[in-house]
PDB file of N, CA and C in Angstrom:
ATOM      1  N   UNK A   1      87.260 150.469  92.513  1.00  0.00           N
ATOM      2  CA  UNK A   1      87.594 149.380  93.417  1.00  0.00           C
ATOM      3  C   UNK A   1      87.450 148.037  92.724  1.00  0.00           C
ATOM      4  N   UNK A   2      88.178 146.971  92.860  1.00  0.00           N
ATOM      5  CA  UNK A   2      88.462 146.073  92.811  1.00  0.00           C
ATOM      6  C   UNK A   2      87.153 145.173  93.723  1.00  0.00           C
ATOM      7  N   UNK A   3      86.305 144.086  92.159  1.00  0.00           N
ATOM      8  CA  UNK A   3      85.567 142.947  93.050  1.00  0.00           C
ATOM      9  C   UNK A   3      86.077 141.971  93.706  1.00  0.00           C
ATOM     10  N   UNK A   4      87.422 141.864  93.689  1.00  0.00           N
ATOM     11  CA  UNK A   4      87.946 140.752  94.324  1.00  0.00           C
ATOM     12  C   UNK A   4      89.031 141.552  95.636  1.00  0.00           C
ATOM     13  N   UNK A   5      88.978 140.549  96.842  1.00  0.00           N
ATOM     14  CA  UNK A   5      88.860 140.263  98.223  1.00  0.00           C
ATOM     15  C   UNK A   5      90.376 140.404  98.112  1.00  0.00           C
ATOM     16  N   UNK A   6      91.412 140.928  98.774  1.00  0.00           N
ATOM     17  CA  UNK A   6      92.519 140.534  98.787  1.00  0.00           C
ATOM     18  C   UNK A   6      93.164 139.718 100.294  1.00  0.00           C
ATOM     19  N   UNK A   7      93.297 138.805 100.256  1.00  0.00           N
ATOM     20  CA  UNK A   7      93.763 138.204 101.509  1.00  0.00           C
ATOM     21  C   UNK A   7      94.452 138.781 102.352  1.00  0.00           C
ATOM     22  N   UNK A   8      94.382 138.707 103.776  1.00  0.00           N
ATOM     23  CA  UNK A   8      95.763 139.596 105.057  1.00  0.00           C
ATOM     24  C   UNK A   8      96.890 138.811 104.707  1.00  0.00           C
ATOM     25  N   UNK A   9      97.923 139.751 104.847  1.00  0.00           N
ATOM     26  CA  UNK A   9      99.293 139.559 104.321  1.00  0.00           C
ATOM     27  C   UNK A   9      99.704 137.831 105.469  1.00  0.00           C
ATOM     28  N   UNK A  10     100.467 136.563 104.964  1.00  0.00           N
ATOM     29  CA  UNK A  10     100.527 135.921 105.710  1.00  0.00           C
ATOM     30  C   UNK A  10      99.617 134.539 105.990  1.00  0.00           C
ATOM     31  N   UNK A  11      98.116 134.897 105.350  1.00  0.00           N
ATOM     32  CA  UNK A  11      97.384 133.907 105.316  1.00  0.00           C
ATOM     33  C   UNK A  11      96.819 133.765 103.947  1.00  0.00           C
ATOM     34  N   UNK A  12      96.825 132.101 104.047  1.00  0.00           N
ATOM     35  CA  UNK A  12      96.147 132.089 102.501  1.00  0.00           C
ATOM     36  C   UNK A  12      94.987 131.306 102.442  1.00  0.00           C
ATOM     37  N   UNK A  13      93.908 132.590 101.561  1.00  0.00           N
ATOM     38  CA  UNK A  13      92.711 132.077 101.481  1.00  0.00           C
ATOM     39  C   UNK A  13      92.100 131.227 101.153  1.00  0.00           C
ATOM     40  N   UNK A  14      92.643 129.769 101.179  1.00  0.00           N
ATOM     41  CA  UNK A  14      92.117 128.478 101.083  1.00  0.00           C
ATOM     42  C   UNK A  14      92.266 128.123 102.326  1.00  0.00           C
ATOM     43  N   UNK A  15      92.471 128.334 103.600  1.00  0.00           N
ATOM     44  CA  UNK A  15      92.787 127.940 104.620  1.00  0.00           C
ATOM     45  C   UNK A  15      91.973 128.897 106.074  1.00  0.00           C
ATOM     46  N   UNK A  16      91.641 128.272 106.640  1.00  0.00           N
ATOM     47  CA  UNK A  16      91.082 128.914 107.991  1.00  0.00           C
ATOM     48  C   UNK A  16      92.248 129.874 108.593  1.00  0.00           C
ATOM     49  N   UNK A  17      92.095 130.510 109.775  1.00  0.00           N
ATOM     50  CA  UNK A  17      92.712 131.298 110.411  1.00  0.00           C
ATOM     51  C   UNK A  17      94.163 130.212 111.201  1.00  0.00           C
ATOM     52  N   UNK A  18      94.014 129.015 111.551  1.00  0.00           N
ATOM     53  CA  UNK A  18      94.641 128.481 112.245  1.00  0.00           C
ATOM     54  C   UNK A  18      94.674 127.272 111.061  1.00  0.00           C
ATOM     55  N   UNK A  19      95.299 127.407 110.214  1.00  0.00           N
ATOM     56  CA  UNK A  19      95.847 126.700 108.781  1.00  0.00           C
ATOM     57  C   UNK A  19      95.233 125.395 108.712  1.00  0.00           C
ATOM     58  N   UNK A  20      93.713 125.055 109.061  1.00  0.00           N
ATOM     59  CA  UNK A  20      93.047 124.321 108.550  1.00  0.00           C
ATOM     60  C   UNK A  20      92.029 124.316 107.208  1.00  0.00           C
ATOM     61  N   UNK A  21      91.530 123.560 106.988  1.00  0.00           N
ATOM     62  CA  UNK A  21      90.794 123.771 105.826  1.00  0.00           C
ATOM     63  C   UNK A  21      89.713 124.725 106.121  1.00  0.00           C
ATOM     64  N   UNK A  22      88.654 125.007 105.261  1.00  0.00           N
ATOM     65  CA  UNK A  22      87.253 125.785 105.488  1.00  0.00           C
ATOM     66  C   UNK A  22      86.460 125.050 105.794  1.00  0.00           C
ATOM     67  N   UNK A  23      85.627 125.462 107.254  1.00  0.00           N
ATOM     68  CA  UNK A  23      84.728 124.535 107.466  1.00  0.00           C
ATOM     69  C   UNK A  23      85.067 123.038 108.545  1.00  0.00           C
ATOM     70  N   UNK A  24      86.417 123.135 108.773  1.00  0.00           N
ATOM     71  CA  UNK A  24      87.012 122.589 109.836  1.00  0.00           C
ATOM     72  C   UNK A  24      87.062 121.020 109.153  1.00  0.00           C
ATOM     73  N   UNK A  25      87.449 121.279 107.663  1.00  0.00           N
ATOM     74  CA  UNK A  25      87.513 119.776 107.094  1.00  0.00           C
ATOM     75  C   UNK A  25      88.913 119.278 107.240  1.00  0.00           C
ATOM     76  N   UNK A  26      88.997 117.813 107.600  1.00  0.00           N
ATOM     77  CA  UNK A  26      89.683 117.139 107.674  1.00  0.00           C
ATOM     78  C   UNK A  26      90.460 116.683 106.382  1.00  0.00           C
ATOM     79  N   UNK A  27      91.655 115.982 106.610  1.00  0.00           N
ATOM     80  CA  UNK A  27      92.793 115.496 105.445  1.00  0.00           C
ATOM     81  C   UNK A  27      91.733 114.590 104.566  1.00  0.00           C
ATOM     82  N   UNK A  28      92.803 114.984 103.362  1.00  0.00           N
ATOM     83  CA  UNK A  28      91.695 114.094 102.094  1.00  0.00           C
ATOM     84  C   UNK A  28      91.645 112.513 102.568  1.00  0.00           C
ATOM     85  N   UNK A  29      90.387 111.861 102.327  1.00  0.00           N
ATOM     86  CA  UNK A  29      90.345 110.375 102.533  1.00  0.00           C
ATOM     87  C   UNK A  29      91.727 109.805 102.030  1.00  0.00           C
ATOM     88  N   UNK A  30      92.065 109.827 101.351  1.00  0.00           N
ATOM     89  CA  UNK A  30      93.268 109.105 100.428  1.00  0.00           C
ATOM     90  C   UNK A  30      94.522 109.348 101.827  1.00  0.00           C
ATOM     91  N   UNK A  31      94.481 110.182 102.247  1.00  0.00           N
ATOM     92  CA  UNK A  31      95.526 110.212 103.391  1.00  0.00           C
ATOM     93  C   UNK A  31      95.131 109.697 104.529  1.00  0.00           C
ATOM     94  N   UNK A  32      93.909 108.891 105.190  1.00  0.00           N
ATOM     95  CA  UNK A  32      93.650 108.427 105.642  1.00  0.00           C
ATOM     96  C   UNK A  32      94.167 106.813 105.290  1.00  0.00           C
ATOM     97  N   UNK A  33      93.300 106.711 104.708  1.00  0.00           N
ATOM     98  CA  UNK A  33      93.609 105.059 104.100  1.00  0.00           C
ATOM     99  C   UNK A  33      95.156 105.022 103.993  1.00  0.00           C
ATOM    100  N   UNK A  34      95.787 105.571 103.389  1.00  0.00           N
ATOM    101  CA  UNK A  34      97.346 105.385 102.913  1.00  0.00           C
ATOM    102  C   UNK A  34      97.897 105.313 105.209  1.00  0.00           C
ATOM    103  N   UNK A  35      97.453 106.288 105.798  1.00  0.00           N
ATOM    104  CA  UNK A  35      98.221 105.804 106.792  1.00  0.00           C
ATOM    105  C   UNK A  35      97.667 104.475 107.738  1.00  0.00           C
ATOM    106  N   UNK A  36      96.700 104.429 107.282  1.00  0.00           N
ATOM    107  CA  UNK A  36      96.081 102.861 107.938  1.00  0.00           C
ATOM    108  C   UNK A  36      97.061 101.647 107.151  1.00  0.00           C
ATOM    109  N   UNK A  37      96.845 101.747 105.786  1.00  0.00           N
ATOM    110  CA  UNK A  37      97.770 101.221 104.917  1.00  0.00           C
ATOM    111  C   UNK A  37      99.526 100.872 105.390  1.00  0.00           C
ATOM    112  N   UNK A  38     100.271 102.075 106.005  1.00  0.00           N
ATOM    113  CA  UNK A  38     101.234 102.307 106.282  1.00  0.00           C
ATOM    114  C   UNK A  38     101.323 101.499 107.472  1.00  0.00           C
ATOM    115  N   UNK A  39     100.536 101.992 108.789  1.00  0.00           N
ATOM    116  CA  UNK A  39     100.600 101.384 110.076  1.00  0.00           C
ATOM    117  C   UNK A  39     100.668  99.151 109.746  1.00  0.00           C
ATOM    118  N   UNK A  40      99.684  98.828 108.322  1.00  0.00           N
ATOM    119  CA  UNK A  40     100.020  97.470 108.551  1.00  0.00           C
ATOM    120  C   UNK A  40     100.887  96.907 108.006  1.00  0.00           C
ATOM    121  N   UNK A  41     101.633  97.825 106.967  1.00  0.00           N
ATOM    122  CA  UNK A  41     102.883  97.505 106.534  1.00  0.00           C
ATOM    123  C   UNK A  41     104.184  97.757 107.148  1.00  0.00           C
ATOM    124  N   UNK A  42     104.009  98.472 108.117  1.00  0.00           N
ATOM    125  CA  UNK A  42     104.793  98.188 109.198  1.00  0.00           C
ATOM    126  C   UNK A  42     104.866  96.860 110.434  1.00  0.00           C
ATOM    127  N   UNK A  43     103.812  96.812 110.664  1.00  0.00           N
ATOM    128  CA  UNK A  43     103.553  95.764 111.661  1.00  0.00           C
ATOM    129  C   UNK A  43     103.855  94.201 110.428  1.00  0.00           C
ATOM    130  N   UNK A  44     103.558  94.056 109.712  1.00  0.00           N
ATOM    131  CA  UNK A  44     103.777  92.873 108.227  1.00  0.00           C
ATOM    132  C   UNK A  44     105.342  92.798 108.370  1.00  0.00           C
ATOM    133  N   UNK A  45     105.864  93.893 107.805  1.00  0.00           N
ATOM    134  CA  UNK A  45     107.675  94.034 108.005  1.00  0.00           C
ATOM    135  C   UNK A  45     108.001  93.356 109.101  1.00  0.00           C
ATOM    136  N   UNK A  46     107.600  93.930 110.221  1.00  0.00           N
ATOM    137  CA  UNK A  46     108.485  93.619 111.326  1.00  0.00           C
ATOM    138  C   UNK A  46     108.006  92.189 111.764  1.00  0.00           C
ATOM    139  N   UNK A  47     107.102  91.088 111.573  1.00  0.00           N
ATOM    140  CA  UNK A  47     106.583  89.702 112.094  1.00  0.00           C
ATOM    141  C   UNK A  47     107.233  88.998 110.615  1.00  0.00           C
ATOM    142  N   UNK A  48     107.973  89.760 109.847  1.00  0.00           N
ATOM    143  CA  UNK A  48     108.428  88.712 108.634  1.00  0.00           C
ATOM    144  C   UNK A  48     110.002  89.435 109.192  1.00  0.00           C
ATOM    145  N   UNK A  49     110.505  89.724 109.641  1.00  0.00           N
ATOM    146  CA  UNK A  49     111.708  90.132 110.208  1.00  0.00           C
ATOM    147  C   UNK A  49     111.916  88.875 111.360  1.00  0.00           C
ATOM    148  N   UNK A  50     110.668  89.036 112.081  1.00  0.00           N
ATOM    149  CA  UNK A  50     110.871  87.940 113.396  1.00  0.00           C
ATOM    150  C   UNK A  50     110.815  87.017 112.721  1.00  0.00           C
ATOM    151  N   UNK A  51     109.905  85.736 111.554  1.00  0.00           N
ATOM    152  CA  UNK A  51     109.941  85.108 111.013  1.00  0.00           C
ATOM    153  C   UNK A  51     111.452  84.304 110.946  1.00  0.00           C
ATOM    154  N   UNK A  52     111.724  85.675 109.763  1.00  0.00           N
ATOM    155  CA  UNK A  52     113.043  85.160 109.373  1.00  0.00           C
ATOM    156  C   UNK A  52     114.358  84.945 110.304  1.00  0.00           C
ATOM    157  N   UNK A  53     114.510  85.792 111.732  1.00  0.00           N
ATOM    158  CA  UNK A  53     115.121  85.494 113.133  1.00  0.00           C
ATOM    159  C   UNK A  53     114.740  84.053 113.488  1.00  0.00           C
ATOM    160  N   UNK A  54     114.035  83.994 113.815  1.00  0.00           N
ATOM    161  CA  UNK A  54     113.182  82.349 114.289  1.00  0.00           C
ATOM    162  C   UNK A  54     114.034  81.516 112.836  1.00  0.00           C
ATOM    163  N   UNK A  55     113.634  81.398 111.818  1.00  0.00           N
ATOM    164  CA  UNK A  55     113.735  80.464 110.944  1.00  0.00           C
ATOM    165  C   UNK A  55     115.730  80.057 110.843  1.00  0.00           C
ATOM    166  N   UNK A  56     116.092  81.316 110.797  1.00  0.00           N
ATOM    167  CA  UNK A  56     117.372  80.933 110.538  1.00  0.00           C
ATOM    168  C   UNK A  56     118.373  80.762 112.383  1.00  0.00           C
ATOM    169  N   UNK A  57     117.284  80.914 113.898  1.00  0.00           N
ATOM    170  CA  UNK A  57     117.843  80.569 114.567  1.00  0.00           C
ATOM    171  C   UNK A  57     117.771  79.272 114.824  1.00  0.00           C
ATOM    172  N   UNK A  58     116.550  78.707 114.473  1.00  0.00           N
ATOM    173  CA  UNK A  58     115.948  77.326 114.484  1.00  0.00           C
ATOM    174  C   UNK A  58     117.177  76.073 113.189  1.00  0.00           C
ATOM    175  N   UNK A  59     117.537  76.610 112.245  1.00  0.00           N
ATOM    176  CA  UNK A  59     118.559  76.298 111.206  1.00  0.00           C
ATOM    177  C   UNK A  59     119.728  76.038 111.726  1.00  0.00           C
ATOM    178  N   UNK A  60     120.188  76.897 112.855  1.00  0.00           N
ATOM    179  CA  UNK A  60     121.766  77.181 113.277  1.00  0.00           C
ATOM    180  C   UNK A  60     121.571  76.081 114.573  1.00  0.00           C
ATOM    181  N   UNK A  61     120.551  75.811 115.246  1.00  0.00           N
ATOM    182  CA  UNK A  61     120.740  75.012 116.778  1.00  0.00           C
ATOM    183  C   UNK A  61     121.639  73.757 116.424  1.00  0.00           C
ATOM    184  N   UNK A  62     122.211  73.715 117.320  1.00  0.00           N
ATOM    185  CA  UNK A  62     123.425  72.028 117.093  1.00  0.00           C
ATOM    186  C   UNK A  62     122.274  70.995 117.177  1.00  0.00           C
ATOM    187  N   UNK A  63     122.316  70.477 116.981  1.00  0.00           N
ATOM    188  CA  UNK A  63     121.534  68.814 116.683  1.00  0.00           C
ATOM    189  C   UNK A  63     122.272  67.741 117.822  1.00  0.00           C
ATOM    190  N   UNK A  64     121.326  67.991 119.114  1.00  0.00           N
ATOM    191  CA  UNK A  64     121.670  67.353 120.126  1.00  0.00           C
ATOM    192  C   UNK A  64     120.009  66.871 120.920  1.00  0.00           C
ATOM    193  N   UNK A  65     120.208  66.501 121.912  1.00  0.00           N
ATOM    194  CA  UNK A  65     118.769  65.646 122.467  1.00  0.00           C
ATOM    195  C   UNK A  65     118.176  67.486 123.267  1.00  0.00           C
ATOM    196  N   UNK A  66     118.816  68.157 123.387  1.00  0.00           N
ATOM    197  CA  UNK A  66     118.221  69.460 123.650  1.00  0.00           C
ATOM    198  C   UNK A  66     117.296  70.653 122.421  1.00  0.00           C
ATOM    199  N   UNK A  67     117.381  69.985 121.138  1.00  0.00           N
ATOM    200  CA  UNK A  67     116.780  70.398 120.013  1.00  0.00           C
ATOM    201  C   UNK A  67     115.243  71.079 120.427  1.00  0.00           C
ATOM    202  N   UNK A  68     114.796  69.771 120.289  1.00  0.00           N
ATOM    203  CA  UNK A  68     113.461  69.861 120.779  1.00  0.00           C
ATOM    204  C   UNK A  68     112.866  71.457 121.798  1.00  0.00           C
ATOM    205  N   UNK A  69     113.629  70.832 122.935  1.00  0.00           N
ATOM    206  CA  UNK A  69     113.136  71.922 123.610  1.00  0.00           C
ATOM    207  C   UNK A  69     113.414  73.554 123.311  1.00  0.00           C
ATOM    208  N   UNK A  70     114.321  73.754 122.609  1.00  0.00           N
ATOM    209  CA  UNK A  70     115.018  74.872 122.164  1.00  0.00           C
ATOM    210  C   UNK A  70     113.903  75.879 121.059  1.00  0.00           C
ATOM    211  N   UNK A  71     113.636  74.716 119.889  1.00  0.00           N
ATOM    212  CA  UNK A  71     112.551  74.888 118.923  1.00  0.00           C
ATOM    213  C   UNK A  71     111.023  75.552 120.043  1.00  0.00           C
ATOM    214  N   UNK A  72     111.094  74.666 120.822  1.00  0.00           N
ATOM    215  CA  UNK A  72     109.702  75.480 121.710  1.00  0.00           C
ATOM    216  C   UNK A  72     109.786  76.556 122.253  1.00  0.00           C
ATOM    217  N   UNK A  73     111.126  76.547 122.784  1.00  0.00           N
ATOM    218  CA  UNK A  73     111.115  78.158 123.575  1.00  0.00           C
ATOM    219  C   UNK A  73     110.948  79.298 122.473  1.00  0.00           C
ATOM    220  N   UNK A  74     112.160  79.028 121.435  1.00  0.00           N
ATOM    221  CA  UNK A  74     111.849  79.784 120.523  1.00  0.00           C
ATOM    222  C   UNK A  74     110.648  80.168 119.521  1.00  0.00           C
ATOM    223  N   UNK A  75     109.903  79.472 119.715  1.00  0.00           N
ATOM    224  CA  UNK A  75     108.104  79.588 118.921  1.00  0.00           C
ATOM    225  C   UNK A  75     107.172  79.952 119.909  1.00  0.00           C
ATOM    226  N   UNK A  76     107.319  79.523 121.457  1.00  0.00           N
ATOM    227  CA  UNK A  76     107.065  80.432 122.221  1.00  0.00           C
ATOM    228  C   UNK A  76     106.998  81.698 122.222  1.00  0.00           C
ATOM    229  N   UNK A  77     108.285  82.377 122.339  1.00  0.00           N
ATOM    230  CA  UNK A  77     109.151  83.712 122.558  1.00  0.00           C
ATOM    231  C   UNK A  77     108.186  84.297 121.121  1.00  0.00           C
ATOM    232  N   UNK A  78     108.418  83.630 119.893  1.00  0.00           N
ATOM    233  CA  UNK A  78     107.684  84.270 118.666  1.00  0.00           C
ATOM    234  C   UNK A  78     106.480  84.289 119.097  1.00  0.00           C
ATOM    235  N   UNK A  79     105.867  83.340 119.276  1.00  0.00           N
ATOM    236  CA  UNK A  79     104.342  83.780 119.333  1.00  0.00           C
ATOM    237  C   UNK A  79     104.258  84.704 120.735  1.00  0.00           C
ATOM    238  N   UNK A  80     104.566  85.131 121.563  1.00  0.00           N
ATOM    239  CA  UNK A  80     104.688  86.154 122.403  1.00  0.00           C
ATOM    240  C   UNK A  80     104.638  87.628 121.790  1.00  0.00           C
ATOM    241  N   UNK A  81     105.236  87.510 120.643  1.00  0.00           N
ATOM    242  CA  UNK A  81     106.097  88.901 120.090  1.00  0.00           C
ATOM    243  C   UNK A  81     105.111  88.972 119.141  1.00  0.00           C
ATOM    244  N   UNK A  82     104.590  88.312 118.566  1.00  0.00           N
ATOM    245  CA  UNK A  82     103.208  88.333 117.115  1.00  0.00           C
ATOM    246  C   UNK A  82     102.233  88.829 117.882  1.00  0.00           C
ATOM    247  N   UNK A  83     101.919  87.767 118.873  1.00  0.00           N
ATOM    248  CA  UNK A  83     100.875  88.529 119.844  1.00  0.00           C
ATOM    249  C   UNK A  83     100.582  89.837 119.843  1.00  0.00           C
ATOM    250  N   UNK A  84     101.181  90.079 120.421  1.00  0.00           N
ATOM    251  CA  UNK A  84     102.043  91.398 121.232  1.00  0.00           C
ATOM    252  C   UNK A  84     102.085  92.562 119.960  1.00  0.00           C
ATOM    253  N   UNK A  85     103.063  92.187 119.174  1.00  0.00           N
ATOM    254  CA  UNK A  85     102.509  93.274 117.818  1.00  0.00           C
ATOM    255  C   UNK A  85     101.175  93.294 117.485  1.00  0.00           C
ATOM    256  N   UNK A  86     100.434  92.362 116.808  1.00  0.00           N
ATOM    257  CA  UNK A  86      99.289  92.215 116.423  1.00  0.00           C
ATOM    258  C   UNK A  86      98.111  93.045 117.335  1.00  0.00           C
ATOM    259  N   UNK A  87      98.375  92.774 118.889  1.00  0.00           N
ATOM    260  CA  UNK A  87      97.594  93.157 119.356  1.00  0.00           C
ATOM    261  C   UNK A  87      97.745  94.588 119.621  1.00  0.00           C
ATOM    262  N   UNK A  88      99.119  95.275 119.398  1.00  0.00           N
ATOM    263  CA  UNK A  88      98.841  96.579 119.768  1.00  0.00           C
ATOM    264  C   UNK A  88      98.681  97.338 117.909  1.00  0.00           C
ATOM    265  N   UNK A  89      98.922  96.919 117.174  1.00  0.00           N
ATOM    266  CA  UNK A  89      98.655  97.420 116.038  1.00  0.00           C
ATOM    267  C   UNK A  89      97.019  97.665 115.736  1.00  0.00           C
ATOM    268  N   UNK A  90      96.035  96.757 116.297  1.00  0.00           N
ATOM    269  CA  UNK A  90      94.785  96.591 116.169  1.00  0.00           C
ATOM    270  C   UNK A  90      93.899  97.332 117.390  1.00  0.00           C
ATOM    271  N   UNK A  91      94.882  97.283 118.564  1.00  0.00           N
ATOM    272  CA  UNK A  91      94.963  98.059 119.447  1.00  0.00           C
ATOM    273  C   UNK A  91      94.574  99.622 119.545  1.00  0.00           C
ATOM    274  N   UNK A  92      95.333 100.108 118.378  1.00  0.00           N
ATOM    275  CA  UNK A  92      96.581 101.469 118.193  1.00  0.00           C
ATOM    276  C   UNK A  92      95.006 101.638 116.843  1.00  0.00           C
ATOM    277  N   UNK A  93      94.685 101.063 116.209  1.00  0.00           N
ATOM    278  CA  UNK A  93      93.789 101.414 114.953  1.00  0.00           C
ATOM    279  C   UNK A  93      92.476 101.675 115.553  1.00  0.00           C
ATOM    280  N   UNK A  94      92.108 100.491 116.828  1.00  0.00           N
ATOM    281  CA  UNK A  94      90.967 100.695 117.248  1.00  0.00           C
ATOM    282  C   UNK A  94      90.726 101.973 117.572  1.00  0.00           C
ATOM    283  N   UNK A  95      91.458 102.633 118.615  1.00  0.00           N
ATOM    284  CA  UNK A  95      91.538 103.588 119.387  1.00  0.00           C
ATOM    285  C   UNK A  95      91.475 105.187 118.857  1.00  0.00           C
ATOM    286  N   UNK A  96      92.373 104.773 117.259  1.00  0.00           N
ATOM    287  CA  UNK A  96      92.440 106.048 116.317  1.00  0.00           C
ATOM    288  C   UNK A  96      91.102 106.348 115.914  1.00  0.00           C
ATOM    289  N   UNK A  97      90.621 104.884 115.175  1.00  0.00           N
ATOM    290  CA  UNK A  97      89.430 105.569 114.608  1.00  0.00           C
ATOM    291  C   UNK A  97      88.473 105.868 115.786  1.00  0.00           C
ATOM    292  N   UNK A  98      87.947 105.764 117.067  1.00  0.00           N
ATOM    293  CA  UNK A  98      87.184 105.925 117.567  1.00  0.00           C
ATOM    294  C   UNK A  98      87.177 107.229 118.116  1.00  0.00           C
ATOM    295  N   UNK A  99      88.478 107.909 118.228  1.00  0.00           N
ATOM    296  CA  UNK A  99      88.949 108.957 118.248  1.00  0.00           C
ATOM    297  C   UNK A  99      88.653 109.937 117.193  1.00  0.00           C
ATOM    298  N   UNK A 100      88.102 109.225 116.133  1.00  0.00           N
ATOM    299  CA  UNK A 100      88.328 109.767 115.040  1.00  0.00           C
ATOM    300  C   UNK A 100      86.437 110.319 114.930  1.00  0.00           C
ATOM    301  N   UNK A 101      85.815 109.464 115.081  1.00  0.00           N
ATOM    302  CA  UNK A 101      84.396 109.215 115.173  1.00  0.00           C
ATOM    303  C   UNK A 101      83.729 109.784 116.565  1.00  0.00           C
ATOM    304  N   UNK A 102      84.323 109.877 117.429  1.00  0.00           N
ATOM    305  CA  UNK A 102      83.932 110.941 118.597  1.00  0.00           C
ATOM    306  C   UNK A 102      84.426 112.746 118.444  1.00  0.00           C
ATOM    307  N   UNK A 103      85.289 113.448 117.454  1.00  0.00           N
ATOM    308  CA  UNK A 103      85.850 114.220 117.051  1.00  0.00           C
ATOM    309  C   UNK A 103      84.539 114.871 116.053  1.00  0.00           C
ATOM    310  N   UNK A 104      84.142 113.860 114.772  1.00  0.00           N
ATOM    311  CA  UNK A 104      83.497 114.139 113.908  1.00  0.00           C
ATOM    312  C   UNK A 104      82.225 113.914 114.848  1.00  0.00           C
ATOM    313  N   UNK A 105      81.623 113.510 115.771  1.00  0.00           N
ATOM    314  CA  UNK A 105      80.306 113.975 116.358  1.00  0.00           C
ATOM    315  C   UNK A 105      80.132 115.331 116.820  1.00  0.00           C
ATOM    316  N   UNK A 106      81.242 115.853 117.458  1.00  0.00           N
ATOM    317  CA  UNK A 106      81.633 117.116 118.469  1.00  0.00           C
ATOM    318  C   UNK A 106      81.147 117.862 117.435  1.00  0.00           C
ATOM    319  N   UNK A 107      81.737 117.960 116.280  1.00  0.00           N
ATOM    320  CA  UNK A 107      81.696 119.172 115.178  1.00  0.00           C
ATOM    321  C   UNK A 107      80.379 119.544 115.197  1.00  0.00           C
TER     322      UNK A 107
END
């Protein structure tokens, strides 16, 4: 006989029964960080997207005694939308990791 274990056909023995790691370990740190990483380079993209909307709608307004007010609505409306991202991105992180840290107590 053979000292070595041969695995059931289908599963592989680096992996739990339900294709997690051994020991019920979680994704390598590095894949953590990279999607925290990801989530603010998304939210960065999209407030330099609005940026550049704002900047070049603010460029195009006709130059009349209605200027003024136009420039406000529109920095308004932006800071509404920064808000609004910002806060659910920080939102959306809070919530993960705490999720994340009530999970790793259970264990």
């Amino acid at each position: 006989m053979s000292a070595t274990k041969k695995a059931a056909p289908g599963l592989d023995p680096l992996k739990g029964a339900n294709g997690s790691a051994p020991g019920g370990l979680s994704a390598p740190p590095y894949r953590e960080e990279w999607k925290n990483l990801t989530g603010f380079y998304v939210a960065a993209i999209g407030l330099l997207v609005l940026l550049g909307i704002v900047a070049i709608a603010m460029l195009t307004l006709p130059d009349d005694r209605t200027k003024g007010q136009n420039i406000i609505t529109l920095a308004t409306a932006a800071f509404g939308v920064i808000g609004a991202v910002t806060g659910a991105y920080f939102g959306v992180r809070a919530a993960n990791k705490a999720a994340e840290r009530m999970e790793r107590s259970t264990r």
